[in-house]
N, C-alpha and C. Protein backbone atom coordinates (compact mmCIF):
# COMPACT_ATOMS: atom_id res chain seq x y z
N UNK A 1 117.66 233.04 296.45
CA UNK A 1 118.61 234.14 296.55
C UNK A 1 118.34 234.97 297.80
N UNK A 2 117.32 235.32 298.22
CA UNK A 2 116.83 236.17 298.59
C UNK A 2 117.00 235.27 300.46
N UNK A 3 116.67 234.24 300.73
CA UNK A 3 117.33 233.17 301.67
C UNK A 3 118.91 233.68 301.99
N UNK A 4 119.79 233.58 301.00
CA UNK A 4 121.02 233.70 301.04
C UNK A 4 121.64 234.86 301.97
N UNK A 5 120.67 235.75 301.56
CA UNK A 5 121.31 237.58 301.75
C UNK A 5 120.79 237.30 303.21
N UNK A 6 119.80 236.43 303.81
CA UNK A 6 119.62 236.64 304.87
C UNK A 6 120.36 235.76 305.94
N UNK A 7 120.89 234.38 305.67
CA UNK A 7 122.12 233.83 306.08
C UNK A 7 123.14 234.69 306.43
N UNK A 8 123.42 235.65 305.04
CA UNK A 8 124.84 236.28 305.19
C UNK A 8 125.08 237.21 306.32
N UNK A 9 123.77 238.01 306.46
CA UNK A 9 123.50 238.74 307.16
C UNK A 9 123.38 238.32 308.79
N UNK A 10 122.92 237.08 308.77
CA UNK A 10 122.81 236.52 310.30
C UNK A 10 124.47 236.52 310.92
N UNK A 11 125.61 235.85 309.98
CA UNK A 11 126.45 235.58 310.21
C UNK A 11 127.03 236.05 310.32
N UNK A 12 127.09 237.61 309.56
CA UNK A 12 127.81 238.85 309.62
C UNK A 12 127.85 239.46 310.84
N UNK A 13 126.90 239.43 311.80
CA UNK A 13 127.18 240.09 313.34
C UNK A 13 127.62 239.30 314.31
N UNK A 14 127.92 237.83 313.63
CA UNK A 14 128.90 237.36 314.51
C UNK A 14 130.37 237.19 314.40
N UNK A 15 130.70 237.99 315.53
CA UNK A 15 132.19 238.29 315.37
C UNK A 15 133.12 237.40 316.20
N UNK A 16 133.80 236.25 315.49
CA UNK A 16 134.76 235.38 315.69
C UNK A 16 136.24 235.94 315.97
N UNK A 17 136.37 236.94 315.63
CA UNK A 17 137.95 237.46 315.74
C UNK A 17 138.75 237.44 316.72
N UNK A 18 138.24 237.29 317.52
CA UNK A 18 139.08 237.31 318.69
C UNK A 18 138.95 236.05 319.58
N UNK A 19 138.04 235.22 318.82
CA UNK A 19 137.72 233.93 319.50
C UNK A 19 139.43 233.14 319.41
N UNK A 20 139.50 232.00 320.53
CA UNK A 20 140.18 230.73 320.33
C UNK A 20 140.24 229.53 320.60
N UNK A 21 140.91 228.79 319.31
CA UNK A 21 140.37 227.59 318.91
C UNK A 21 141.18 226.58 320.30
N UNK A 22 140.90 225.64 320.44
CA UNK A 22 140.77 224.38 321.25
C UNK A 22 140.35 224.72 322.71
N UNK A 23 140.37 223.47 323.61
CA UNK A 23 139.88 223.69 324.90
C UNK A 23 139.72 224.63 325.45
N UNK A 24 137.99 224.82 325.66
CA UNK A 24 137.77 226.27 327.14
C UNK A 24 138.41 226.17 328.14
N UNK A 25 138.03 224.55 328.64
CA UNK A 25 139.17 225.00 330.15
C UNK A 25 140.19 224.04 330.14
N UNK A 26 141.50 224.27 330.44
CA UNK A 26 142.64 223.43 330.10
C UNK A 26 142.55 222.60 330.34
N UNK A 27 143.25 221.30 330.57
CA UNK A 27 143.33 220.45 330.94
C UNK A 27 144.48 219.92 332.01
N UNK A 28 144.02 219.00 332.59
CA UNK A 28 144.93 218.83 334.34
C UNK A 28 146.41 218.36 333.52
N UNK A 29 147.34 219.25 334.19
CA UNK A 29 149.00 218.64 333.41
C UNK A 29 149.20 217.52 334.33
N UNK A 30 148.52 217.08 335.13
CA UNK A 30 148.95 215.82 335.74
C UNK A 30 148.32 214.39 334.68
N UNK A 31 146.97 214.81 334.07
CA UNK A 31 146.37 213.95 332.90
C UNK A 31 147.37 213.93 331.70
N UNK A 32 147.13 212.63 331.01
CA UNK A 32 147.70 212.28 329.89
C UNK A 32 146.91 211.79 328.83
N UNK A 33 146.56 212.45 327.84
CA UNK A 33 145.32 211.44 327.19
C UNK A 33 146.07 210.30 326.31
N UNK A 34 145.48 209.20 326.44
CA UNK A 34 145.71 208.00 325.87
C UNK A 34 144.38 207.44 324.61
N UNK A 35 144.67 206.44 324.35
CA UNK A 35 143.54 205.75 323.46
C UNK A 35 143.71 204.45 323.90
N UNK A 36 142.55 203.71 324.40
CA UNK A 36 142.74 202.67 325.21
C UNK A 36 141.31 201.68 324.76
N UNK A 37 141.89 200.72 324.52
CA UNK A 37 140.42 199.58 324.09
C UNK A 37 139.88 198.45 325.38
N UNK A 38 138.71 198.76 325.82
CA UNK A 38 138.51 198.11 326.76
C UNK A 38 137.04 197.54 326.57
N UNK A 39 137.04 196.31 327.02
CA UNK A 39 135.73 195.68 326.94
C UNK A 39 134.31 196.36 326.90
N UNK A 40 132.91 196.05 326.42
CA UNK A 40 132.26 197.10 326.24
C UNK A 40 131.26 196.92 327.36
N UNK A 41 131.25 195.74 327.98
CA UNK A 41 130.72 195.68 329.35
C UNK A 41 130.95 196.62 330.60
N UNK A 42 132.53 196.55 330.70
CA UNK A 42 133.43 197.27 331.58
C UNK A 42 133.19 199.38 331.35
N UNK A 43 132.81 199.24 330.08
CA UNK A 43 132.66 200.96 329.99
C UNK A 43 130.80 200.86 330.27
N UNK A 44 130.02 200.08 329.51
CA UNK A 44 128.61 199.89 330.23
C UNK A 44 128.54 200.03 332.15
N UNK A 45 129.24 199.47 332.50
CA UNK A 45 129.61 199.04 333.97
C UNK A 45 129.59 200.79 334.76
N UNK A 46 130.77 201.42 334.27
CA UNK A 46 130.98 202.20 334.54
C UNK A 46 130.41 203.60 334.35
N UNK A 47 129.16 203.68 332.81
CA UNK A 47 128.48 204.53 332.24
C UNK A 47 127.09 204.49 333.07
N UNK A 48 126.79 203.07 333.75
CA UNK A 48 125.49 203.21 334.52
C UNK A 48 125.44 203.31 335.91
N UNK A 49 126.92 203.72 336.58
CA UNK A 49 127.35 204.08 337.80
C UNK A 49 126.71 205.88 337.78
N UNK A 50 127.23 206.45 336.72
CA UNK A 50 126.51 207.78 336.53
C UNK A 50 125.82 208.00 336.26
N UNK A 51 125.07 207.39 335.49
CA UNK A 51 123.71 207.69 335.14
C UNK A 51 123.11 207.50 335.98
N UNK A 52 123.05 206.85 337.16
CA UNK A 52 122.41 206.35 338.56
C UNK A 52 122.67 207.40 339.14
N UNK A 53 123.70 207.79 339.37
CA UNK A 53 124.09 209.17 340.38
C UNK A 53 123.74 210.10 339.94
N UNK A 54 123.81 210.29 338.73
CA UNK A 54 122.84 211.91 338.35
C UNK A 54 123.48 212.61 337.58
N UNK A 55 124.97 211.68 336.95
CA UNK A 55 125.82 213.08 336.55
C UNK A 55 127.42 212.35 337.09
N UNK A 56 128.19 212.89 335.79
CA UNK A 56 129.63 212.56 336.81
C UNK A 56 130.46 211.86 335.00
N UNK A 57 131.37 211.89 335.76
CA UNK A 57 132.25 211.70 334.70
C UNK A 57 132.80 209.93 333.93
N UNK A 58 132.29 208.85 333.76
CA UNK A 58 132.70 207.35 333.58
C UNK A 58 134.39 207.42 333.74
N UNK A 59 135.28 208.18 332.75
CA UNK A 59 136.46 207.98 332.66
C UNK A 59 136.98 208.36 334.40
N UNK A 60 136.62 209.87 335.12
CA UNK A 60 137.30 209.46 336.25
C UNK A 60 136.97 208.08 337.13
N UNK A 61 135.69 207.88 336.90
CA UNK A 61 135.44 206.58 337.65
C UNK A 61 136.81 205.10 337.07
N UNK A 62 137.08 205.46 336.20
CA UNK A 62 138.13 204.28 335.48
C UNK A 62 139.13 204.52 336.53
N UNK A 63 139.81 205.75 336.28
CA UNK A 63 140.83 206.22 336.69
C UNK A 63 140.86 205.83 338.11
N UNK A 64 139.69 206.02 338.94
CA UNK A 64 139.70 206.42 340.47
C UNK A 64 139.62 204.55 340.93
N UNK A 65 139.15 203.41 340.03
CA UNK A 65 138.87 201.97 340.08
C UNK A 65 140.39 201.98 339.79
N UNK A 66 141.38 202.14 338.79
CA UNK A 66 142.68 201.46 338.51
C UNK A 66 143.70 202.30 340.23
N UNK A 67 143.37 203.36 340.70
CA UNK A 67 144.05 203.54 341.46
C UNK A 67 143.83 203.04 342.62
N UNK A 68 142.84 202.50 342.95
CA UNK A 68 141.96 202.25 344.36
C UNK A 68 143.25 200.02 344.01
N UNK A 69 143.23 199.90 342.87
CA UNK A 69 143.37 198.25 342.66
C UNK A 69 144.64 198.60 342.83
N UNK A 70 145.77 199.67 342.10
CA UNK A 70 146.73 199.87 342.54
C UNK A 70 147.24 199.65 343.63
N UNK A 71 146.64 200.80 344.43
CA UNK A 71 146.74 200.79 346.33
C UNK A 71 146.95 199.76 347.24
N UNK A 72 145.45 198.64 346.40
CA UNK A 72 145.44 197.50 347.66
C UNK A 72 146.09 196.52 346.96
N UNK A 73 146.98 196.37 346.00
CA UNK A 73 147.25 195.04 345.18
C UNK A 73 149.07 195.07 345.82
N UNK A 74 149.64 194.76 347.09
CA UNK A 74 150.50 194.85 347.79
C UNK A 74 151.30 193.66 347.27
N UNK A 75 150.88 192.58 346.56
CA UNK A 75 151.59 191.21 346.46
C UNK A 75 152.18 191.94 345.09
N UNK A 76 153.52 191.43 345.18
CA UNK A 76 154.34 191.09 343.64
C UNK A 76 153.32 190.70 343.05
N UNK A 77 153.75 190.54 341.28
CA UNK A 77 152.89 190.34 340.49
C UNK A 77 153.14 188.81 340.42
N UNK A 78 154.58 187.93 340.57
CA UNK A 78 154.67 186.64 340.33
C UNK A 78 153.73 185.52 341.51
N UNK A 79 153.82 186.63 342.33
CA UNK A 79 152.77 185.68 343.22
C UNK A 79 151.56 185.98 343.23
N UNK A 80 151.21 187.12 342.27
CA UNK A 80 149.50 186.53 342.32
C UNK A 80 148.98 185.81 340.75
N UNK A 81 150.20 186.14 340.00
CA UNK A 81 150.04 184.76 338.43
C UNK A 81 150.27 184.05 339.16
N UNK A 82 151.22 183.30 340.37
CA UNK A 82 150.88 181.46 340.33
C UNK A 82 149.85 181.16 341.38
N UNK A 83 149.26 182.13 342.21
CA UNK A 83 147.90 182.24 342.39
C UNK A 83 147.09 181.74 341.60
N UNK A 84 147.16 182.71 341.11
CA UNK A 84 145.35 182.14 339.70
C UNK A 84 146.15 181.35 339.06
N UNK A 85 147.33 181.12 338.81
CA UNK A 85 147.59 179.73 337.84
C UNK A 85 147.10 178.46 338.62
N UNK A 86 147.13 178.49 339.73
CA UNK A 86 147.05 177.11 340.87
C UNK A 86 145.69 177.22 340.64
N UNK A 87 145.17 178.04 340.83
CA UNK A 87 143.48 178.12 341.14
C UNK A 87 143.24 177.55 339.77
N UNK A 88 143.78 178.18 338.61
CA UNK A 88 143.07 177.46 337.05
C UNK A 88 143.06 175.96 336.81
N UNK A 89 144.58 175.66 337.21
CA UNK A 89 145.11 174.05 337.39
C UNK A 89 143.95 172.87 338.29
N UNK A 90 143.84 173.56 339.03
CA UNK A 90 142.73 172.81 340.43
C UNK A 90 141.62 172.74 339.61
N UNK A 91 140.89 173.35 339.42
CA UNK A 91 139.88 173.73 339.16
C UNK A 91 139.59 172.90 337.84
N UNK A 92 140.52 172.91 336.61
CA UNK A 92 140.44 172.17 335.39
C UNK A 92 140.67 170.66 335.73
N UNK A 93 141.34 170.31 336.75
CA UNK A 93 141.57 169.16 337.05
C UNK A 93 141.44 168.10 338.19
């Protein structure tokens, strides 16, 4: 009992009232959050890029890898599937 009164008491001088609930600092309106399943190598890959550097974020590293492949990937998409289709064909046969 005597435990209790002193809980109550801890909790009592903290004053929530004017607190608010979700994110401290907003978030970029240019971001979109998604839910996305990706290999667990590929997030390993990217989790020991920062941990090497000292610090830093894995997901912008995703972000900053899909835009960098964006940029330089200039060919239509039908010509780089019969690309690697030729290359698979050769190669199996």
């Amino acid at each position: 009992m005597k435990r209790n009164n002193i809980m109550k008491k801890q909790t009592m001088k903290d004053d929530f009232s004017k607190g608010k609930r979700g994110a401290v600092v907003k978030p970029d309106p240019n971001k979109v959050r998604i839910t996305i399943r990706l290999d667990l190598d590929i997030i390993d890959h990217f989790k020991k890029i920062v941990l090497e550097a000292g610090g830093g974020n894995y997901q912008t590293l995703i972000n900053d890898a899909l835009r960098e492949s964006i940029s330089h990937n200039t060919q239509p998409l039908e010509k780089t599937l019969r690309k690697i289709i030729r290359e698979e064909l050769h190669a199996s046969g």
